[in-house]
C-alpha atoms as a PDB file:
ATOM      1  CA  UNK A   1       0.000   0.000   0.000  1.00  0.00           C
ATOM      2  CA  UNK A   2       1.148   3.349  -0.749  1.00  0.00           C
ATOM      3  CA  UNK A   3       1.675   5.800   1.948  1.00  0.00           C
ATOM      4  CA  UNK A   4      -1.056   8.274   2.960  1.00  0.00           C
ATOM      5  CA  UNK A   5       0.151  12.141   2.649  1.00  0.00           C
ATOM      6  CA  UNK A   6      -1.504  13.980   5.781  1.00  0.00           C
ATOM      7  CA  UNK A   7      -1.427  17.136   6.455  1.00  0.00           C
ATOM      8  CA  UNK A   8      -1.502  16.552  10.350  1.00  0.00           C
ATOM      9  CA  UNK A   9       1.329  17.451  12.410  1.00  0.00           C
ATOM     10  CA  UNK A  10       0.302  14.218  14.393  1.00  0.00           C
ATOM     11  CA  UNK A  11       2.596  11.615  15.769  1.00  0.00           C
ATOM     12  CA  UNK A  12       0.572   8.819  17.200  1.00  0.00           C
ATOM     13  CA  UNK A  13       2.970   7.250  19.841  1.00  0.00           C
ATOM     14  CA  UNK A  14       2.591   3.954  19.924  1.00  0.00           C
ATOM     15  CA  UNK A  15       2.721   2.910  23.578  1.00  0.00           C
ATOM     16  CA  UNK A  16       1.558  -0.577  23.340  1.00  0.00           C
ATOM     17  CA  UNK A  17       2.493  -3.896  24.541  1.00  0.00           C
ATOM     18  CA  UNK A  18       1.579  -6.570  22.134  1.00  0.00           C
ATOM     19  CA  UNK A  19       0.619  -6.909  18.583  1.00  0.00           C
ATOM     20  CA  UNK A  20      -3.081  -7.695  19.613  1.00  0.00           C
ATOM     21  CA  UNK A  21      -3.164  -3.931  20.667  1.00  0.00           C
ATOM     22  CA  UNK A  22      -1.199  -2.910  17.953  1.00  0.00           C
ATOM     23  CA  UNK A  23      -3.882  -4.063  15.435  1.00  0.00           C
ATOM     24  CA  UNK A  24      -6.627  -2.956  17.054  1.00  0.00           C
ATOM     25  CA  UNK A  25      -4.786   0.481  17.246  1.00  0.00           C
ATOM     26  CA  UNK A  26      -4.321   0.632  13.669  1.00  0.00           C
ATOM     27  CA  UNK A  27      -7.700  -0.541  12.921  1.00  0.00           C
ATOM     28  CA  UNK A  28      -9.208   3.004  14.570  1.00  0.00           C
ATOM     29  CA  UNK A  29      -6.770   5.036  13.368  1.00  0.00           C
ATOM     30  CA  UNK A  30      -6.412   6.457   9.621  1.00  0.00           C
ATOM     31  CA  UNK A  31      -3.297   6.777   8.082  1.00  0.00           C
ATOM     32  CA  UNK A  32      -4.220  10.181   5.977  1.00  0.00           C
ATOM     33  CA  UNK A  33      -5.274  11.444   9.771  1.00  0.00           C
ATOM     34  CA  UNK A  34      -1.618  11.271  11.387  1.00  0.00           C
ATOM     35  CA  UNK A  35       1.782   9.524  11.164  1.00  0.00           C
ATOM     36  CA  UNK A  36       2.817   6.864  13.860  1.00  0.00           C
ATOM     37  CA  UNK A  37       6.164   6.651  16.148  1.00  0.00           C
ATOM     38  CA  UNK A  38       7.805   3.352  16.637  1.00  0.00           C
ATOM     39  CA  UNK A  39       9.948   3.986  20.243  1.00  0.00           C
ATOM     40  CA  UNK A  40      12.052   1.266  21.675  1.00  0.00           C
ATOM     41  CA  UNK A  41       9.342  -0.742  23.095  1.00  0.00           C
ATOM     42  CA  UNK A  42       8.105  -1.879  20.667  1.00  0.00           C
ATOM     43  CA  UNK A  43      11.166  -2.167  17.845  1.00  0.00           C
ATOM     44  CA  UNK A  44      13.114  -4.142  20.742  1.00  0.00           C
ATOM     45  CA  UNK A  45       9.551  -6.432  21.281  1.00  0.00           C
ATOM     46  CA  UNK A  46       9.019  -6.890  17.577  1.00  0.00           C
ATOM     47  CA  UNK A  47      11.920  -5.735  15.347  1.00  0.00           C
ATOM     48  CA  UNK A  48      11.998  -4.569  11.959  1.00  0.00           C
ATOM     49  CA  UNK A  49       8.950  -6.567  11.059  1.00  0.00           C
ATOM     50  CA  UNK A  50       6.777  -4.452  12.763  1.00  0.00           C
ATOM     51  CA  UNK A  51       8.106  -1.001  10.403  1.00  0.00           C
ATOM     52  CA  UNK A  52       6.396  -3.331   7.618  1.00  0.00           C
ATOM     53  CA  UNK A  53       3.349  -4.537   9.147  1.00  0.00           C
ATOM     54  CA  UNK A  54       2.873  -0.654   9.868  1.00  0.00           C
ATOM     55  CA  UNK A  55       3.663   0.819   6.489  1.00  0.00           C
ATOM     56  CA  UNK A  56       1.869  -1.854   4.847  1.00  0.00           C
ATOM     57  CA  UNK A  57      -1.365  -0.081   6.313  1.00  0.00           C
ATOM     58  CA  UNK A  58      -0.478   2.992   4.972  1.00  0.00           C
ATOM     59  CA  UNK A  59       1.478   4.715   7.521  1.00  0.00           C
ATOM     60  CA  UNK A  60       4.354   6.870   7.332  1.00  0.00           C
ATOM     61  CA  UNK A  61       6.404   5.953  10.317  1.00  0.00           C
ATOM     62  CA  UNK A  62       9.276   8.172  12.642  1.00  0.00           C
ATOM     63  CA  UNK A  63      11.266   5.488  14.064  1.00  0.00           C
ATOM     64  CA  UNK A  64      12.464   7.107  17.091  1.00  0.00           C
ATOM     65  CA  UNK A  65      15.280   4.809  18.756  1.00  0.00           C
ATOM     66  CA  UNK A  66      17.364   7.835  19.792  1.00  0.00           C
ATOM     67  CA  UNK A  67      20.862   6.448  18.110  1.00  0.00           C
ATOM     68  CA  UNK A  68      23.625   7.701  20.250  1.00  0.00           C
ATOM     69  CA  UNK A  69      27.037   5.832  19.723  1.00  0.00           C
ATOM     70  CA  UNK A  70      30.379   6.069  17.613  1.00  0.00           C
ATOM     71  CA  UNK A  71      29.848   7.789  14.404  1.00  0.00           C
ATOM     72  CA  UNK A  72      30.112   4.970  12.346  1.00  0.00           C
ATOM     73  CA  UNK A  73      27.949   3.017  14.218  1.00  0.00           C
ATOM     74  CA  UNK A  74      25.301   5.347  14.440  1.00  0.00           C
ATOM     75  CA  UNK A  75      25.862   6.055  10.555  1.00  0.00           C
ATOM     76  CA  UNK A  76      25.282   1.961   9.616  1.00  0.00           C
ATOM     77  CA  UNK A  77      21.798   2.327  11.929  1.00  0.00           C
ATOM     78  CA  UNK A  78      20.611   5.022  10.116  1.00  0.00           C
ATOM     79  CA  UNK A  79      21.092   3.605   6.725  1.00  0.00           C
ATOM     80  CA  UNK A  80      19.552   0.589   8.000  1.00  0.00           C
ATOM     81  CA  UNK A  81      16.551   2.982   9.092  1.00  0.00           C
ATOM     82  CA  UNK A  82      16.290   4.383   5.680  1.00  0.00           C
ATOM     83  CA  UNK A  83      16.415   0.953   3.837  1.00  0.00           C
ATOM     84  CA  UNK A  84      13.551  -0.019   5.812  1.00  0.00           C
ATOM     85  CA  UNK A  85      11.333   2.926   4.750  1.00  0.00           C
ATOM     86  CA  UNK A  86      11.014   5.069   7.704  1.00  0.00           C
ATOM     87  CA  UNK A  87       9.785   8.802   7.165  1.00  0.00           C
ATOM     88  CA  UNK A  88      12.132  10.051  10.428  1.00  0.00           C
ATOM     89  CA  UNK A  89      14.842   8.945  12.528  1.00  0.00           C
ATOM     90  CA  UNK A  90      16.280  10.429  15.367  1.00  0.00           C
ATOM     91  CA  UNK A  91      19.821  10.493  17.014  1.00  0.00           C
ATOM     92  CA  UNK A  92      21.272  12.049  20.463  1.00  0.00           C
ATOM     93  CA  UNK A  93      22.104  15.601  19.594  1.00  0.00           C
ATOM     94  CA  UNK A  94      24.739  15.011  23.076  1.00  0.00           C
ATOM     95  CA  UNK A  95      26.457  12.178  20.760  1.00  0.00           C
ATOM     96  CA  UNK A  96      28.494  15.362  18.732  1.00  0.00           C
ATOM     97  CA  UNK A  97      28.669  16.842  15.878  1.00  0.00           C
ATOM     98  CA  UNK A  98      31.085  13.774  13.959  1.00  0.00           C
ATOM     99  CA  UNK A  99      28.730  11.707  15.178  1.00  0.00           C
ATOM    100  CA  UNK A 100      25.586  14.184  14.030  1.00  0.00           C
ATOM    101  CA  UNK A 101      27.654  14.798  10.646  1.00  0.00           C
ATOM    102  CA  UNK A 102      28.049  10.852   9.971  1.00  0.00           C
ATOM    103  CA  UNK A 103      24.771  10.121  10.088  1.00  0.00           C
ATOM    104  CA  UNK A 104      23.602  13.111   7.736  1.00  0.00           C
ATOM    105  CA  UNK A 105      26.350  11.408   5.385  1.00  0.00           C
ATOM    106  CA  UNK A 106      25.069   8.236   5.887  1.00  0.00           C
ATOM    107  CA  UNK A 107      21.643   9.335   4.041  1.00  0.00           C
ATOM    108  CA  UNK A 108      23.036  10.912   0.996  1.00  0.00           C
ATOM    109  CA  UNK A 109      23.210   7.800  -1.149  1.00  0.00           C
ATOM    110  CA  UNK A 110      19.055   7.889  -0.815  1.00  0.00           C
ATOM    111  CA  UNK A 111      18.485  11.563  -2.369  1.00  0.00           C
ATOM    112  CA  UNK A 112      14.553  12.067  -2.216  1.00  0.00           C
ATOM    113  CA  UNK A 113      13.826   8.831  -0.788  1.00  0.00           C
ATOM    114  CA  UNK A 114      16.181   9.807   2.716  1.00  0.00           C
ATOM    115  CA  UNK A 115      14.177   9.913   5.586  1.00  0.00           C
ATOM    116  CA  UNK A 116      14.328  13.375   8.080  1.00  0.00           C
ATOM    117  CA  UNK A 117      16.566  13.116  10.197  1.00  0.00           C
ATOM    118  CA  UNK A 118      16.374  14.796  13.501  1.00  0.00           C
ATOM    119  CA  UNK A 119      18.344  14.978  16.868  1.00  0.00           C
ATOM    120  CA  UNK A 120      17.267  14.768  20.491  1.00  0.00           C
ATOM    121  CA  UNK A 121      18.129  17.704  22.582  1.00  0.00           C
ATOM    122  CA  UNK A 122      16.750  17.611  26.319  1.00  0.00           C
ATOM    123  CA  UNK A 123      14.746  15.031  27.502  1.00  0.00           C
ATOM    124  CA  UNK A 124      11.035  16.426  28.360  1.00  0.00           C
ATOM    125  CA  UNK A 125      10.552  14.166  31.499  1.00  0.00           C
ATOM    126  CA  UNK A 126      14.071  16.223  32.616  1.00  0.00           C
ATOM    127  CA  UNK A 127      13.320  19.166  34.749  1.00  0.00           C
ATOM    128  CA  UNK A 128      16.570  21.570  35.303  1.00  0.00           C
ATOM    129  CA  UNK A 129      17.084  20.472  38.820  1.00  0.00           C
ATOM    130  CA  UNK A 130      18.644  17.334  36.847  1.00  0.00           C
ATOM    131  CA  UNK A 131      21.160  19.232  35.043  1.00  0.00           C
ATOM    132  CA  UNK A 132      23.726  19.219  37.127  1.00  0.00           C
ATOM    133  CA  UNK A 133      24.046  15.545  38.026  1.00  0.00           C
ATOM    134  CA  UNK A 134      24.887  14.785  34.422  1.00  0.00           C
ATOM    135  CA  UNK A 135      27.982  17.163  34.747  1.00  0.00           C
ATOM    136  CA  UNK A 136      26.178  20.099  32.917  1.00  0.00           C
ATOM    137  CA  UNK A 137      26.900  23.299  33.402  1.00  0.00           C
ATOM    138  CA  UNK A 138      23.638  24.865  31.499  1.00  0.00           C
ATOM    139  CA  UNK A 139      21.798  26.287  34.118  1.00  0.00           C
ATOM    140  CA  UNK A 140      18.014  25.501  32.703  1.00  0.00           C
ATOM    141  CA  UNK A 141      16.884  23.145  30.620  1.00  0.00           C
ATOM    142  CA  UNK A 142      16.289  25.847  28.122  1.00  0.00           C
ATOM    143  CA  UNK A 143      19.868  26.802  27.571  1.00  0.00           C
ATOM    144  CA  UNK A 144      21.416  23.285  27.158  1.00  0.00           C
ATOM    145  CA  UNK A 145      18.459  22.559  24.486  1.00  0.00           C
ATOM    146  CA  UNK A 146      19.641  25.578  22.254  1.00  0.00           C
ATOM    147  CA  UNK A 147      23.201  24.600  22.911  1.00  0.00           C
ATOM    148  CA  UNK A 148      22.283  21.117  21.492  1.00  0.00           C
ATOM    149  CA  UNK A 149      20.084  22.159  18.873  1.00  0.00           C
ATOM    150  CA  UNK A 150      22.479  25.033  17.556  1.00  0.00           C
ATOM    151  CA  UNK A 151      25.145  22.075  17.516  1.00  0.00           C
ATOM    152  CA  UNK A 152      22.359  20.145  15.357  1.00  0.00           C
ATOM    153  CA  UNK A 153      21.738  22.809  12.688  1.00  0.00           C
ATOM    154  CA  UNK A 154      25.054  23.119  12.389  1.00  0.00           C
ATOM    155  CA  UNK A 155      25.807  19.269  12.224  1.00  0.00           C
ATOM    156  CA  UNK A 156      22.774  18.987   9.067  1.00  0.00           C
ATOM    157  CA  UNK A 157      20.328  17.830  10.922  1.00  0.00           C
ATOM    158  CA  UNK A 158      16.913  18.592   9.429  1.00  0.00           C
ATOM    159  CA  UNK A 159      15.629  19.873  12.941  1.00  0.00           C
ATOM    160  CA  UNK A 160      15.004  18.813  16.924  1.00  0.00           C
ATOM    161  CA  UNK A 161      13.447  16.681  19.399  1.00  0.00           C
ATOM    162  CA  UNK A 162      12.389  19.377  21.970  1.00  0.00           C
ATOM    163  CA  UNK A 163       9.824  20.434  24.332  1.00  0.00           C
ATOM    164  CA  UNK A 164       7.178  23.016  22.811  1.00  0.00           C
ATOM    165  CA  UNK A 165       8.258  25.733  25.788  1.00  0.00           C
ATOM    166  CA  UNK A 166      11.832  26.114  23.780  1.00  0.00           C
ATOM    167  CA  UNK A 167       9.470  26.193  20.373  1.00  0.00           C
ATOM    168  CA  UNK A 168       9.418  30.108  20.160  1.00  0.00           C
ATOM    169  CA  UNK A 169      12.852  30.262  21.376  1.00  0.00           C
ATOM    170  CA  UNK A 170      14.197  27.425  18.506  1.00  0.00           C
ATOM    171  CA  UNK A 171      12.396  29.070  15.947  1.00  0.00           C
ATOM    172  CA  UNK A 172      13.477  32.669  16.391  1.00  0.00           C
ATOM    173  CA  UNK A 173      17.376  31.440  16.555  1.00  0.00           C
ATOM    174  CA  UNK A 174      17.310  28.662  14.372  1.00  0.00           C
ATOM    175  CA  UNK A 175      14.836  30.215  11.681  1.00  0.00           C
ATOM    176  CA  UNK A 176      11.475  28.472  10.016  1.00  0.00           C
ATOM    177  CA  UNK A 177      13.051  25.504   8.462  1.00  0.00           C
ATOM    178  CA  UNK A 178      14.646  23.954  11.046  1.00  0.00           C
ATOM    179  CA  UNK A 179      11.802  21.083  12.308  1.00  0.00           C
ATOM    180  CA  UNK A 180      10.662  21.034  15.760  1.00  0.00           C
ATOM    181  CA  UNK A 181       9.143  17.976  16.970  1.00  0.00           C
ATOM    182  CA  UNK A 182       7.958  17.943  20.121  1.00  0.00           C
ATOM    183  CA  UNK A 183       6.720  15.273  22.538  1.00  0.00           C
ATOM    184  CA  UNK A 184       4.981  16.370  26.050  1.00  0.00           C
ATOM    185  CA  UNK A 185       1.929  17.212  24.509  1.00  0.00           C
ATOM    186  CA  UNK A 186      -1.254  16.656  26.142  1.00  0.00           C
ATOM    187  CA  UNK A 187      -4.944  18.046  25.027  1.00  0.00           C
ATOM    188  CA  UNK A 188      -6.532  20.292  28.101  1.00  0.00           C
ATOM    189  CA  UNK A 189      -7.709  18.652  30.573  1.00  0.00           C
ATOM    190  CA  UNK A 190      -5.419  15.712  30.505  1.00  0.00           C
ATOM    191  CA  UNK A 191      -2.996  13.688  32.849  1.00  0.00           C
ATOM    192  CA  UNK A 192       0.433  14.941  32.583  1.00  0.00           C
ATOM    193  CA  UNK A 193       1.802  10.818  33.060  1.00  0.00           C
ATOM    194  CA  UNK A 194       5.277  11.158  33.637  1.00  0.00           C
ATOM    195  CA  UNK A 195       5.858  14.617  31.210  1.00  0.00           C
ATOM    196  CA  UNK A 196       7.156  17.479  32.959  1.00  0.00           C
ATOM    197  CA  UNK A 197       6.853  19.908  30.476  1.00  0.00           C
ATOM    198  CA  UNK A 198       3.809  19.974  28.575  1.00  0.00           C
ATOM    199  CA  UNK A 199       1.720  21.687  26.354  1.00  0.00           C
ATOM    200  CA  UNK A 200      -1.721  21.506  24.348  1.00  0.00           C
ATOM    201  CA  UNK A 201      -1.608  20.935  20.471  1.00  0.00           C
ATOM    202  CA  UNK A 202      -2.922  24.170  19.690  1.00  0.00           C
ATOM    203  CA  UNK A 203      -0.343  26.260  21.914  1.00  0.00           C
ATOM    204  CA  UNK A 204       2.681  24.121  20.876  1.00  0.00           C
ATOM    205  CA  UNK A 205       1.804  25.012  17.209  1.00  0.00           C
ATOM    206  CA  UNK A 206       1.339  28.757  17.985  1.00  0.00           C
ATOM    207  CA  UNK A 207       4.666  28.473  19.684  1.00  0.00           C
ATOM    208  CA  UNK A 208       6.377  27.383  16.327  1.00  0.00           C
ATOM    209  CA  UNK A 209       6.120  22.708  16.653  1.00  0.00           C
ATOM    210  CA  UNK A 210       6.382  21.138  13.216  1.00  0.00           C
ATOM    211  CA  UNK A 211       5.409  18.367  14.656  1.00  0.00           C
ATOM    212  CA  UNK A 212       3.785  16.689  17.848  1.00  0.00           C
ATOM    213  CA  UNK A 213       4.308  13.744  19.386  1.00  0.00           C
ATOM    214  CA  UNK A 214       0.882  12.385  21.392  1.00  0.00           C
ATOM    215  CA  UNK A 215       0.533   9.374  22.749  1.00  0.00           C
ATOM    216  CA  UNK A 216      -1.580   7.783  25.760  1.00  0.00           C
ATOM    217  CA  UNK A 217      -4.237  10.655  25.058  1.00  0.00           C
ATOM    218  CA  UNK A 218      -5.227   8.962  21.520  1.00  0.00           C
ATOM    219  CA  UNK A 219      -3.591   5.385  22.269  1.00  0.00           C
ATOM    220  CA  UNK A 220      -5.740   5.138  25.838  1.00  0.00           C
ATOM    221  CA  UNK A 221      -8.692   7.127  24.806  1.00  0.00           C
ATOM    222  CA  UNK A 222     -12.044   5.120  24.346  1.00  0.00           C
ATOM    223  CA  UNK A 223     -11.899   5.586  20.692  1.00  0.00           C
ATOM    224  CA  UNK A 224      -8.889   6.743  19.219  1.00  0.00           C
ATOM    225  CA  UNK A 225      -9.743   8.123  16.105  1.00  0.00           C
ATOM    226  CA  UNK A 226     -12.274   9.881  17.583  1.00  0.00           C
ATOM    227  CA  UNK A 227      -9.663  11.558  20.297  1.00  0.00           C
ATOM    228  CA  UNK A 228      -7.264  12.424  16.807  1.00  0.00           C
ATOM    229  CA  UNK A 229     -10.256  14.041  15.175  1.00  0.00           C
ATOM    230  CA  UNK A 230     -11.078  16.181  17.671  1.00  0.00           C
ATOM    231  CA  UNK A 231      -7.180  17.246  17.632  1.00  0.00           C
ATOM    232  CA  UNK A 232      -6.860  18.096  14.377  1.00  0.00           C
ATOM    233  CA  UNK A 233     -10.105  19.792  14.070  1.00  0.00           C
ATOM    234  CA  UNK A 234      -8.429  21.691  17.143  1.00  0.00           C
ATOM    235  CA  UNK A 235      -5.871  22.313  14.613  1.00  0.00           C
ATOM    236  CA  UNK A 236      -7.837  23.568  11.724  1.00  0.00           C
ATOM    237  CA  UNK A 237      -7.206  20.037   9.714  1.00  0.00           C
ATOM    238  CA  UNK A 238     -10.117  18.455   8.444  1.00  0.00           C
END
């Protein structure tokens, strides 16, 4: 099956445990409605196999396994991540910039057909309290994410895995290009889970997110399609 084009800025997060869930995840959701995010979980659970049984619905998929190793290791995984198909991957911004500069070689063999490739800055379950007992000397959160991501733009990375609070900031240093993908984002009136810094769909966008990343709001909702619709519509997407 061909992949769906949406216009959503919707990453579905795919927090689930077996492929009995899986299915009947995929079976509510629509494919030209949002894109889906394969974390760890589930890749480690079900391996490659499962970027096929996804993109064989439809899907594009942002494989986000957060590669952070020696550059030519991290360069092999992301060819291996564009072989298989994926729309994004992601890499530790805090792995450098030969590292960072590796991987963006890694993809040029693919031309059109290279996935986006994006780095993670700050965690969003971090809170700046937790700085310092990595050795950082950034005093906020806030500073060592435009560190990283400066170090990202720099290293030809497409854009940033941040929270939607540095949005305005990103997008005002790092110009309208750069991507911003940002995870933390929960609809009003919903549980926080273990997300420190959060923000609603419409306000992250407003703020200057390419993209957000939503998970246990859709994935745990009663109906999930339903609970995407109503974001997007939030969002002015049909």
């Amino acid at each position: 099956m061909t992949n769906a084009v949406t216009a959503s800025p919707v990453l579905v997060a795919l927090d689930v445990a077996n492929l009995s869930e899986l299915d009947a995840l995929l079976d509510n959701l629509q494919p030209s409605q949002c894109r889906l995010k394969v974390g760890k979980e589930l890749y480690t659970r079900f391996g490659p196999e499962i970027l096929n049984k996804i993109q064989a619905r439809g899907f594009e998929v942002f494989l986000d396994l957060k590669f952070h190793d020696i550059p030519n290791t991290v360069a092999a995984a992301v060819r291996v991540a564009a072989e298989l198909g994926v729309w994004m991957v992601n890499v530790h911004a805090s792995g450098g910039e030969k590292m960072m500069r590796a991987a963006r070689e890694a993809l040029n063999e693919f031309g059109d057909r290279a996935p986006l490739l994006i780095a993670v800055t700050v965690l969003t379950s971090m809170s700046d309290s937790e700085l310092p007992t990595l050795g950082l000397t950034a005093s906020t959160a806030e500073e060592q994410v435009l560190l990283l991501a400066t170090l990202a733009k720099k290293s030809g990375m497409d854009g940033v895995v941040c929270s939607a609070r540095e949005a305005a900031m990103l997008r005002e240093q790092l110009g309208p290009d750069f991507l911003l993908v940002t995870p933390g984002i929960r609809p009003a009136n919903s549980a926080a889970d273990d997300q420190t810094r959060i923000v609603t769909p419409v306000d992250a966008m407003a703020l200057g997110s390419s993209y957000l990343v939503i998970g246990r709001p859709i994935t745990r909702s009663e109906n999930p399609q339903t609970a995407l619709a109503a974001i997007n519509k939030d969002l002015g997407i049909a």
